[in-house]
C-alpha atoms as a PDB file:
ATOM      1  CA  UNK A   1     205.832-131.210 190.717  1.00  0.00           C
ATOM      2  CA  UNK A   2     202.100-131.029 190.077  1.00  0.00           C
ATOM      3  CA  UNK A   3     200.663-127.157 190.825  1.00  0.00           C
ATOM      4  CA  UNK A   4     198.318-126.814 193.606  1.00  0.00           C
ATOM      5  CA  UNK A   5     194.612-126.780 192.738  1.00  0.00           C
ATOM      6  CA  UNK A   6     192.530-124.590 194.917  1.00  0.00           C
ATOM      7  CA  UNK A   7     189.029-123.880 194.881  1.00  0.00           C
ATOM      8  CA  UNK A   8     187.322-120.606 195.580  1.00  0.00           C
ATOM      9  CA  UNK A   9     183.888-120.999 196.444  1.00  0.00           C
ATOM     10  CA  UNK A  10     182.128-117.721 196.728  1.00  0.00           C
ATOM     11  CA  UNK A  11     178.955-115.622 195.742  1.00  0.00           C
ATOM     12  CA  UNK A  12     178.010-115.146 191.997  1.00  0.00           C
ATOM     13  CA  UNK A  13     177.656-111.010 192.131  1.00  0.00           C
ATOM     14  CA  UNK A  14     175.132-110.881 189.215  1.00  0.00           C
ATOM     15  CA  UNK A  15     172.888-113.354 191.238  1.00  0.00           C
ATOM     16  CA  UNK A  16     172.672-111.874 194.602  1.00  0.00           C
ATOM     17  CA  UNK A  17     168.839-110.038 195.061  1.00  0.00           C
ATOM     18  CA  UNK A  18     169.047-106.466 195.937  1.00  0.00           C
ATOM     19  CA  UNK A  19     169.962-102.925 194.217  1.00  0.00           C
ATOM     20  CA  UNK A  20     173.401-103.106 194.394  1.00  0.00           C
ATOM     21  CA  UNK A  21     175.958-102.390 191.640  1.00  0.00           C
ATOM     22  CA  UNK A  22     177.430-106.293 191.246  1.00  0.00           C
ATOM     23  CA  UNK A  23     180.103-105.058 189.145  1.00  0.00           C
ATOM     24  CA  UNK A  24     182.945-104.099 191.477  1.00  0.00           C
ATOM     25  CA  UNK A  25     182.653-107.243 193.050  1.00  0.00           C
ATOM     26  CA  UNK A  26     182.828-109.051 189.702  1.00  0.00           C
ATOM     27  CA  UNK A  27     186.266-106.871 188.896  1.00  0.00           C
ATOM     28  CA  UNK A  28     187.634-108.430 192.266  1.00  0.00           C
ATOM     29  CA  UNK A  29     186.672-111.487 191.638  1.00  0.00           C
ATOM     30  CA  UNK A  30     188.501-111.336 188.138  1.00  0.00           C
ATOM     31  CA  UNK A  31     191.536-109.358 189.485  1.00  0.00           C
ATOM     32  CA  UNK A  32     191.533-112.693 191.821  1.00  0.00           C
ATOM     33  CA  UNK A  33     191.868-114.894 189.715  1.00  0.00           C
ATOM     34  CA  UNK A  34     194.787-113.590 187.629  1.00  0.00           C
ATOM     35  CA  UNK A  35     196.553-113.399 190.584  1.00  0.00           C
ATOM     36  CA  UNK A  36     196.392-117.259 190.766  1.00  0.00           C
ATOM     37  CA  UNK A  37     197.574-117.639 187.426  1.00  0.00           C
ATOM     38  CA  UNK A  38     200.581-115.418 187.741  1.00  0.00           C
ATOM     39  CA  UNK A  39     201.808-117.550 190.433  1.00  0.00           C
ATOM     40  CA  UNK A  40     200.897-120.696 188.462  1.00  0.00           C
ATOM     41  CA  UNK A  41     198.398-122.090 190.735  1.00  0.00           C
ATOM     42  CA  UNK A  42     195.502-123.607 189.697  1.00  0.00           C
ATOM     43  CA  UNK A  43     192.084-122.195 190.621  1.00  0.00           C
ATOM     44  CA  UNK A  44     188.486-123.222 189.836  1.00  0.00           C
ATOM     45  CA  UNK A  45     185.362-120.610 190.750  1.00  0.00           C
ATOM     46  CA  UNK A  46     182.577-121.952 192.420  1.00  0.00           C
ATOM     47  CA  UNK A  47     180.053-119.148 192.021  1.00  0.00           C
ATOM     48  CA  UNK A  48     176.360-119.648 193.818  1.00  0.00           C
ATOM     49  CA  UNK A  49     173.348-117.533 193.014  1.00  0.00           C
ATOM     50  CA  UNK A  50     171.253-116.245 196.142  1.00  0.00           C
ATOM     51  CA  UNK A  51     168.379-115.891 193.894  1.00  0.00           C
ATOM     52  CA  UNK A  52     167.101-119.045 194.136  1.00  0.00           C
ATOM     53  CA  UNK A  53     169.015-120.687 190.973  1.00  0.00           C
ATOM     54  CA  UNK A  54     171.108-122.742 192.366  1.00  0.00           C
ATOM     55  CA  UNK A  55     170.639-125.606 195.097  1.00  0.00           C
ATOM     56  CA  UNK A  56     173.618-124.249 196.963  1.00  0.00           C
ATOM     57  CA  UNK A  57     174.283-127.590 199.168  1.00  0.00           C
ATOM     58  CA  UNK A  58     174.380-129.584 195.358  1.00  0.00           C
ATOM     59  CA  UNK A  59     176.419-127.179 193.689  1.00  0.00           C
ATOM     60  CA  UNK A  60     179.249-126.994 196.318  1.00  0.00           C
ATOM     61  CA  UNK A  61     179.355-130.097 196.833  1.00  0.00           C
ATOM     62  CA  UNK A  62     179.513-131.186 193.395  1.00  0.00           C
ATOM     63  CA  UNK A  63     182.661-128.693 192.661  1.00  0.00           C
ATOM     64  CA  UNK A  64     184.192-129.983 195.758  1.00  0.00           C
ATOM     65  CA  UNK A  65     184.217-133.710 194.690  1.00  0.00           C
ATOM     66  CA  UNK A  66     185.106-132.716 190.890  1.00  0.00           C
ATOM     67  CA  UNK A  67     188.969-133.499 191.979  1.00  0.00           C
ATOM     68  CA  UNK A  68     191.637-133.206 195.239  1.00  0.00           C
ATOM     69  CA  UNK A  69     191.458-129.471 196.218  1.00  0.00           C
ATOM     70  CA  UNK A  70     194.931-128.351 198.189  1.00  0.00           C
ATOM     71  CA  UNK A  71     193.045-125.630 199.585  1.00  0.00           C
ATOM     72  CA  UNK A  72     189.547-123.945 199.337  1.00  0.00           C
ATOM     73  CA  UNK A  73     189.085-120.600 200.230  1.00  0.00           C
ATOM     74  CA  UNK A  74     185.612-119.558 201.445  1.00  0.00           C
ATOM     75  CA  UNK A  75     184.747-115.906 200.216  1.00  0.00           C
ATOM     76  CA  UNK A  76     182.938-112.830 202.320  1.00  0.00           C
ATOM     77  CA  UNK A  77     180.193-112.908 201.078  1.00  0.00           C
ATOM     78  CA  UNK A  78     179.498-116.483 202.368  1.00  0.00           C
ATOM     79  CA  UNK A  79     180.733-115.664 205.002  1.00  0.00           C
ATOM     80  CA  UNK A  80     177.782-112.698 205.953  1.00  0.00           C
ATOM     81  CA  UNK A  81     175.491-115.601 206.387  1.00  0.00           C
ATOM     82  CA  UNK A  82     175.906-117.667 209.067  1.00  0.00           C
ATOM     83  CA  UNK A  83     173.287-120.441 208.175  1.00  0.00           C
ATOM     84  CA  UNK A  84     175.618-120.387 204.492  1.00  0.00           C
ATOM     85  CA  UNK A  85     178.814-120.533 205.995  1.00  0.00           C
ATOM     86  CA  UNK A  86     177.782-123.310 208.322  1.00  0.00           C
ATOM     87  CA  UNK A  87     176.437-125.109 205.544  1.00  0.00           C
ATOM     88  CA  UNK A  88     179.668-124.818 203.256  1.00  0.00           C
ATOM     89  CA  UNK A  89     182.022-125.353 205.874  1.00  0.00           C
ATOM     90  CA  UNK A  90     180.450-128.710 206.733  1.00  0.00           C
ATOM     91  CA  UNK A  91     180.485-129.596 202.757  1.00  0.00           C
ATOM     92  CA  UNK A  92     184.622-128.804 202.511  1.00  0.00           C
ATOM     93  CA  UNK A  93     184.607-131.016 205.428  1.00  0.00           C
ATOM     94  CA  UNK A  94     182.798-133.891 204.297  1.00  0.00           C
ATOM     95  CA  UNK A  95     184.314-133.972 200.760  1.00  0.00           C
ATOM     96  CA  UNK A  96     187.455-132.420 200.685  1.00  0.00           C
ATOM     97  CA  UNK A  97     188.766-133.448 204.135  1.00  0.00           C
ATOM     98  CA  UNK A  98     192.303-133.079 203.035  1.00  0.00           C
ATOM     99  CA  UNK A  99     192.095-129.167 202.077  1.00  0.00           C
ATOM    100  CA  UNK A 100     193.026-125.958 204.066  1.00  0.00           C
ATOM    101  CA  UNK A 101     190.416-123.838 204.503  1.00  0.00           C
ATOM    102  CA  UNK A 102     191.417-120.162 204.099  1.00  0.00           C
ATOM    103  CA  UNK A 103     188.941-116.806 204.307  1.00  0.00           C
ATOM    104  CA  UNK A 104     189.096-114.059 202.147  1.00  0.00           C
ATOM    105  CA  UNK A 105     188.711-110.647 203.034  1.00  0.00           C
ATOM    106  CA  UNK A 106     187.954-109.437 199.204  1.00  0.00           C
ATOM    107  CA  UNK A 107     187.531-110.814 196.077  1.00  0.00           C
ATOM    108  CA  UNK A 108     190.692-109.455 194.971  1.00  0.00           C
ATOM    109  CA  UNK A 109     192.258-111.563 198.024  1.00  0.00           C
ATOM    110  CA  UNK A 110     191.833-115.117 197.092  1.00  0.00           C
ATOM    111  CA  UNK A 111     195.137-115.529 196.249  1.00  0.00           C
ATOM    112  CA  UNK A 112     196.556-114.055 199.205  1.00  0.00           C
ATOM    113  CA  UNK A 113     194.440-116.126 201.424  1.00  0.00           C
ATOM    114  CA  UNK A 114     195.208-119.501 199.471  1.00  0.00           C
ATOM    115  CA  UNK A 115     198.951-118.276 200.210  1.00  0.00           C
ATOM    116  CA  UNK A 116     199.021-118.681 203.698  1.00  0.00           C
ATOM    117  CA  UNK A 117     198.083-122.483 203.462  1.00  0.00           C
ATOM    118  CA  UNK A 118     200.182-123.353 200.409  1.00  0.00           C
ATOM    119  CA  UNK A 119     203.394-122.551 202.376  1.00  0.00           C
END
């Protein structure tokens, strides 16, 4: 049996404007992902920059089409902008109609929230 893919798609900490320490969040984010690979499921990052590096709308999209995603979980951070979330929602929609969508509540989280869709 093939091991679920899932894609996280969340905010690159190092690349969000502001004085903020981005380092917590990138220990979460890390913590995360081992948590995938303990339970041998497969997860890609998908990291945008709100610092104006990244065409958001191309970048998403491009990670979502790179192969069939079981589920894609949709971080906090994305989720604090409304016009962002919209935006990403509609992508997962459009080009990976098949996948759950699940919501983190922390970075640390990811795997918890992919959980509840992967049964």
């Amino acid at each position: 049996m093939e091991m679920p893919r899932v894609l996280v798609i969340g905010l690159d900490p190092f690349r969000v404007p502001g004085p903020w320490d981005p380092q917590p969040i990138a220990a979460g984010i890390e913590a995360g992902r081992s948590r995938f690979a303990e339970h041998g499921i497969g997860a890609e990052l998908c990291l945008v920059g709100l610092d104006g590096s990244d065409d958001v709308p191309a970048v998403v999209a491009s990670a979502l089409g790179s192969q069939a995603w079981e589920c894609v979980v949709i971080g906090g951070g994305v989720r604090g902008d409304t016009e962002l979330l919209e935006q990403v929602v509609n992508l997962v929609r459009r080009h990976a109609p098949d996948a759950a969508i699940a919501f983190s509540d922390s970075p640390d989280a990811t795997y918890d929230a992919a959980a509840r869709w992967l049964g």
